[in-house]
C-alpha atoms as a PDB file:
ATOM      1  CA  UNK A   1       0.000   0.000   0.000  1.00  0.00           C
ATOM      2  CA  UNK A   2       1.297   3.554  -0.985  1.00  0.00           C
ATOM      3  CA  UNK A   3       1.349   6.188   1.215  1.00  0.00           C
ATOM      4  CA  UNK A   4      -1.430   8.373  -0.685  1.00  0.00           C
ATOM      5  CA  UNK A   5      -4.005   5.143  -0.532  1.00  0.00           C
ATOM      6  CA  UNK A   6      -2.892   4.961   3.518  1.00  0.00           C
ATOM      7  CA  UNK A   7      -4.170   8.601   3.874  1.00  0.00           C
ATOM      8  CA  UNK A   8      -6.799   8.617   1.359  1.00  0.00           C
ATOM      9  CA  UNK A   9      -8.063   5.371   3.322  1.00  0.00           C
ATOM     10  CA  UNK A  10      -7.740   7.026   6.701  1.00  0.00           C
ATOM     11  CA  UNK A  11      -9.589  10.057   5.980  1.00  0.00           C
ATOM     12  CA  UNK A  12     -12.797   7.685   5.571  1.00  0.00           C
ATOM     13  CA  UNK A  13     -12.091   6.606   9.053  1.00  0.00           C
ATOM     14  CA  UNK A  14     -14.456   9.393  10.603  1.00  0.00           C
ATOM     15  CA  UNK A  15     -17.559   8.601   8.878  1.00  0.00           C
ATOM     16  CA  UNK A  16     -16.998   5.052   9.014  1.00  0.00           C
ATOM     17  CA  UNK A  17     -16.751   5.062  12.766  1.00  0.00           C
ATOM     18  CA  UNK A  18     -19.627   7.327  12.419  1.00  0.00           C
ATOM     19  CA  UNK A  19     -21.978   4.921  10.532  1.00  0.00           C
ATOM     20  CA  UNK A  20     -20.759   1.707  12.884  1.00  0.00           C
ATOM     21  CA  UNK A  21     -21.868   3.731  15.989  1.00  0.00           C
ATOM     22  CA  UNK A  22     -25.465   4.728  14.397  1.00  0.00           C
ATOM     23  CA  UNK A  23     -25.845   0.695  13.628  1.00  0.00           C
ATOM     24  CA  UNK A  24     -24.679   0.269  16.736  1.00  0.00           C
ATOM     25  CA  UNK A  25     -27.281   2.290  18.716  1.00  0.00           C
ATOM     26  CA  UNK A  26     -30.020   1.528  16.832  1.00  0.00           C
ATOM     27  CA  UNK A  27     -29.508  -2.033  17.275  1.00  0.00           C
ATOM     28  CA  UNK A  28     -28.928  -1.429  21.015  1.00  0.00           C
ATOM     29  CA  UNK A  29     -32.467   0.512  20.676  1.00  0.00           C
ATOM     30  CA  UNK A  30     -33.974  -1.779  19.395  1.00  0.00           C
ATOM     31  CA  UNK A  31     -32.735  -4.617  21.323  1.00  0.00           C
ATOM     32  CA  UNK A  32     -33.816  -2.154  24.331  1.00  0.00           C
ATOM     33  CA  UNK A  33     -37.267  -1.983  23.425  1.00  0.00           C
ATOM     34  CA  UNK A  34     -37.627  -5.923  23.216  1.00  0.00           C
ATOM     35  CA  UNK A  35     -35.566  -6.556  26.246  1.00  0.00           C
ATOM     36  CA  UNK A  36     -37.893  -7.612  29.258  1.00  0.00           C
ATOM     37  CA  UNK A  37     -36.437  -9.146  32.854  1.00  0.00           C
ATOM     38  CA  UNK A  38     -38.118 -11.915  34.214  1.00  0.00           C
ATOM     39  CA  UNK A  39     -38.547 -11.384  38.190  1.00  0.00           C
ATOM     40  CA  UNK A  40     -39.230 -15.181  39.909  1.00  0.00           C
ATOM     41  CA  UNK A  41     -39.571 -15.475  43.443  1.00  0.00           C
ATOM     42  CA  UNK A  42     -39.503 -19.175  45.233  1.00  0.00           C
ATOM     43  CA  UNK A  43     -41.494 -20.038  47.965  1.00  0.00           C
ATOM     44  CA  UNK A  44     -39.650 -23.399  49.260  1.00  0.00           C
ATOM     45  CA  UNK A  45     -41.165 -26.146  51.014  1.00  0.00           C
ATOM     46  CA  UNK A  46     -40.304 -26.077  54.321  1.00  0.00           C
ATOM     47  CA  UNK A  47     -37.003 -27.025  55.296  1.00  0.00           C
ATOM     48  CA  UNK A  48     -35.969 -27.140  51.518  1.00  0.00           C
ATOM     49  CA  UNK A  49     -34.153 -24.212  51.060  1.00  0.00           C
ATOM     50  CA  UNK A  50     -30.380 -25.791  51.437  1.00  0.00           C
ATOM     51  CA  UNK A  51     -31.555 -28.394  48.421  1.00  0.00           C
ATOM     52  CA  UNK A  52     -33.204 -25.285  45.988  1.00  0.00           C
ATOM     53  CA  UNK A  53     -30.444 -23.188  46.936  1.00  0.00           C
ATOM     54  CA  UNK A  54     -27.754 -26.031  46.009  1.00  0.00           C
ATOM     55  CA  UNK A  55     -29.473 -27.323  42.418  1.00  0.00           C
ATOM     56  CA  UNK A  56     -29.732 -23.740  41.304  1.00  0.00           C
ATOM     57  CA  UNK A  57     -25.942 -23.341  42.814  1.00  0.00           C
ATOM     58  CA  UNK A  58     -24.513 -27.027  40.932  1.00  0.00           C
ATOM     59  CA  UNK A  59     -26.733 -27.071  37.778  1.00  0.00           C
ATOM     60  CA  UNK A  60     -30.197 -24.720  36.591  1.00  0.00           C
ATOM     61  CA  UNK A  61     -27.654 -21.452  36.467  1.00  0.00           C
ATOM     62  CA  UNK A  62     -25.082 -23.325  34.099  1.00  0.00           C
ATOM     63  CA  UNK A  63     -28.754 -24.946  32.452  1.00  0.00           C
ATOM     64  CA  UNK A  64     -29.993 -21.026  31.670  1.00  0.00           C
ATOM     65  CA  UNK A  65     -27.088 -20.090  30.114  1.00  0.00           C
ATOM     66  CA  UNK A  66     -27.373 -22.839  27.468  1.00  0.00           C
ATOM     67  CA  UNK A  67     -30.799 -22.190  27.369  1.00  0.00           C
ATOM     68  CA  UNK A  68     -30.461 -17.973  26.423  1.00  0.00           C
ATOM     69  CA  UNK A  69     -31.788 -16.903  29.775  1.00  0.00           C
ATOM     70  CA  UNK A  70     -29.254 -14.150  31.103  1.00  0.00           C
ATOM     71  CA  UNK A  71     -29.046 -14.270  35.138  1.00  0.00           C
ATOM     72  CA  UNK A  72     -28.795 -10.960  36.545  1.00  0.00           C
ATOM     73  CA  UNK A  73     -28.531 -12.001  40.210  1.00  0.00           C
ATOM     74  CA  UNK A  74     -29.905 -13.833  43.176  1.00  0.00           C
ATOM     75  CA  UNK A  75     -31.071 -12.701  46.365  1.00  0.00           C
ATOM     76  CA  UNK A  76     -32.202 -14.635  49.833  1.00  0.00           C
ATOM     77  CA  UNK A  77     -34.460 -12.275  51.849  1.00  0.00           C
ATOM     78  CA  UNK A  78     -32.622 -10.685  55.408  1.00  0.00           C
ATOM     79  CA  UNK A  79     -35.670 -11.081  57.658  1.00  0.00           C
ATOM     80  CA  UNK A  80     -38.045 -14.025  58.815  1.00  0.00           C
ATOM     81  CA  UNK A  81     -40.218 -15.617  57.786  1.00  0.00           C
ATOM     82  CA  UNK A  82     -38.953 -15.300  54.560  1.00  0.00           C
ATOM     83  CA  UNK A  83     -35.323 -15.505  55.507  1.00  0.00           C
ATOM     84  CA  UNK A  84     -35.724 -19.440  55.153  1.00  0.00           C
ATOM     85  CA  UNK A  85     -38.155 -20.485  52.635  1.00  0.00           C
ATOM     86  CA  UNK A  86     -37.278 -18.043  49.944  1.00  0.00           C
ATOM     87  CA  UNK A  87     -35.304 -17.423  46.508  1.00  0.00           C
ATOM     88  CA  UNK A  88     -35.457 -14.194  44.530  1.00  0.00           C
ATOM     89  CA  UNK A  89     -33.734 -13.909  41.069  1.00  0.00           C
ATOM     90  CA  UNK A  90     -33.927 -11.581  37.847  1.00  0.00           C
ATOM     91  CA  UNK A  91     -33.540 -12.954  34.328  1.00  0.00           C
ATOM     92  CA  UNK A  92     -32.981 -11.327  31.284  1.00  0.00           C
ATOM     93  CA  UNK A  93     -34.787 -12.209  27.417  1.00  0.00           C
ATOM     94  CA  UNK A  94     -34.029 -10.565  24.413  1.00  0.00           C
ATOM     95  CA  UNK A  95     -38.382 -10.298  24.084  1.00  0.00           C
ATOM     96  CA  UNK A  96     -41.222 -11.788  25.569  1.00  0.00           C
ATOM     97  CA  UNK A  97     -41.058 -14.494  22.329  1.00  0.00           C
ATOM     98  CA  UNK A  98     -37.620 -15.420  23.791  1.00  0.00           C
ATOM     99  CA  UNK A  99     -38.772 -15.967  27.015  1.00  0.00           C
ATOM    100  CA  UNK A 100     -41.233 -18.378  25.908  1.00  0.00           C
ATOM    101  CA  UNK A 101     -38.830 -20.640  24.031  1.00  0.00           C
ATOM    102  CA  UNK A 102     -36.515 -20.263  26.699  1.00  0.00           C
ATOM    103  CA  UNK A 103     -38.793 -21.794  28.904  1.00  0.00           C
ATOM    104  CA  UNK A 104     -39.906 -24.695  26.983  1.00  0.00           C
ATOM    105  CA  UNK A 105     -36.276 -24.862  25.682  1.00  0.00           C
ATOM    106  CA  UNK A 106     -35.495 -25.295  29.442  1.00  0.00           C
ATOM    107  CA  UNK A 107     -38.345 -27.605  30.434  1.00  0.00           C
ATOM    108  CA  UNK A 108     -37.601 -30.011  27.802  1.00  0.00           C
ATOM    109  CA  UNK A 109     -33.980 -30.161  28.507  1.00  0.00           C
ATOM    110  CA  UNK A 110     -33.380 -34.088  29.665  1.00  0.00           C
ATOM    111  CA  UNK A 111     -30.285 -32.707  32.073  1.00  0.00           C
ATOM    112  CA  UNK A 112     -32.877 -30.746  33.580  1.00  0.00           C
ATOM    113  CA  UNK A 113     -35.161 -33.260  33.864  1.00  0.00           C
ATOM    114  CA  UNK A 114     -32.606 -35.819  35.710  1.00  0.00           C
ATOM    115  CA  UNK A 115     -31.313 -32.844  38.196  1.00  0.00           C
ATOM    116  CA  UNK A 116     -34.731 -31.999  39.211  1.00  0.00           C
ATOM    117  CA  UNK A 117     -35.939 -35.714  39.904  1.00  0.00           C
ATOM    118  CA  UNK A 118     -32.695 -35.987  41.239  1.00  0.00           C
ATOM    119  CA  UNK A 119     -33.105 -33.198  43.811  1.00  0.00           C
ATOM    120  CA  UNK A 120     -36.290 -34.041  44.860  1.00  0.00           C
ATOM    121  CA  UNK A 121     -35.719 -37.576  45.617  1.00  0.00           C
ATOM    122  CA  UNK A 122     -36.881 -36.564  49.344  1.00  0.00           C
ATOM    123  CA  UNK A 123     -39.391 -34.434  48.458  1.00  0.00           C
ATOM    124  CA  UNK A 124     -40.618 -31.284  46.072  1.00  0.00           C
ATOM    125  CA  UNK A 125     -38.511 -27.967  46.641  1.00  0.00           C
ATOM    126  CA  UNK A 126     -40.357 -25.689  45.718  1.00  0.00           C
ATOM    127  CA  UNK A 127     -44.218 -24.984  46.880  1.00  0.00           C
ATOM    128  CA  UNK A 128     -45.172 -22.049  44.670  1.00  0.00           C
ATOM    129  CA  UNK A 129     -43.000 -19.572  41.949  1.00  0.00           C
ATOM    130  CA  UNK A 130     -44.294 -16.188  41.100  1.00  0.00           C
ATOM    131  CA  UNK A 131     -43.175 -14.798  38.069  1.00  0.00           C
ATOM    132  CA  UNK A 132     -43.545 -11.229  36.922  1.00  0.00           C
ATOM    133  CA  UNK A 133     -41.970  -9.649  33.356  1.00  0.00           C
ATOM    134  CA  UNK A 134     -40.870  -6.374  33.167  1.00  0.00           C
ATOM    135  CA  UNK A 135     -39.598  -3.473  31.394  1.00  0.00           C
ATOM    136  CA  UNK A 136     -36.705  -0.795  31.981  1.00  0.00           C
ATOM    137  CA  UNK A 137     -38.497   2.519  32.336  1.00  0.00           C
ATOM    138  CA  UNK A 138     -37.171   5.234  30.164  1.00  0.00           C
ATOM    139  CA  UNK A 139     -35.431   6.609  33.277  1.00  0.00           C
ATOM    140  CA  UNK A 140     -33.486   3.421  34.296  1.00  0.00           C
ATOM    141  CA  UNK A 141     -29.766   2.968  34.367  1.00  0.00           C
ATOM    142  CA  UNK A 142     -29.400   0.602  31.344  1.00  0.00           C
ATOM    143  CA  UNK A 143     -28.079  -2.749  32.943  1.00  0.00           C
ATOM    144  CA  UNK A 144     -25.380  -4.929  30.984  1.00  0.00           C
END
């Protein structure tokens, strides 16, 4: 390469970094507009918690991931009663679609399957799960 075609090519630099960042946000727009978090909350059967806690520790976290569901984090209540019959988490979907086939995706999954008749060998863990899907409000920090 010449000298002249080095410059030449570097002066398009500019408004080729330019058009890459519009893409970039209007994907990331887009994508924002779809997004929607998943909040579940687990009521355990009593004395259960240990066992949830552990199969969501040892297996369904590394099971989301291969099943598209992004984990933002878990949470165990401070105070009683909850304190010890109760697991709080946040997921992340691309849409509401997503979430759908995520799910079945997940349910279907025969590792899942095994760990979960595994795990409850003694007993269910879990009595009830309340889901709720969300969106960011215009005003929220974006999350990563």
């Amino acid at each position: 390469m010449t000298r002249r075609t080095l410059l030449e090519s570097l002066s398009s630099l500019p408004l080729l970094s330019a058009a890459l960042l519009t893409v970039s946000q209007r994907s990331d727009a887009k994508q924002s507009a779809t997004m929607v978090y998943e909040l579940r909350v687990y009521h355990a059967a009593p004395g259960k918690l240990g066992g949830l806690l552990a199969r969501f520790r040892d297996h369904t976290t590394k099971l989301f991931e291969t099943h598209g569901m992004k984990v933002i984090a878990y949470w165990t209540p401070l105070d009683e009663p909850d304190r010890s019959n109760m697991l709080i988490y946040i997921l992340q979907h691309p849409s509401r679609e997503a979430a759908t086939a995520n799910w079945k995706s997940f349910q279907d999954d025969q590792e899942w399957k095994r760990v979960k008749d595994e795990s409850e060998a003694n007993g269910k863990l879990v009595e009830k799960i309340d889901s709720t899907f969300m969106a960011l409000t215009d005003f929220s920090p974006r999350l990563r």
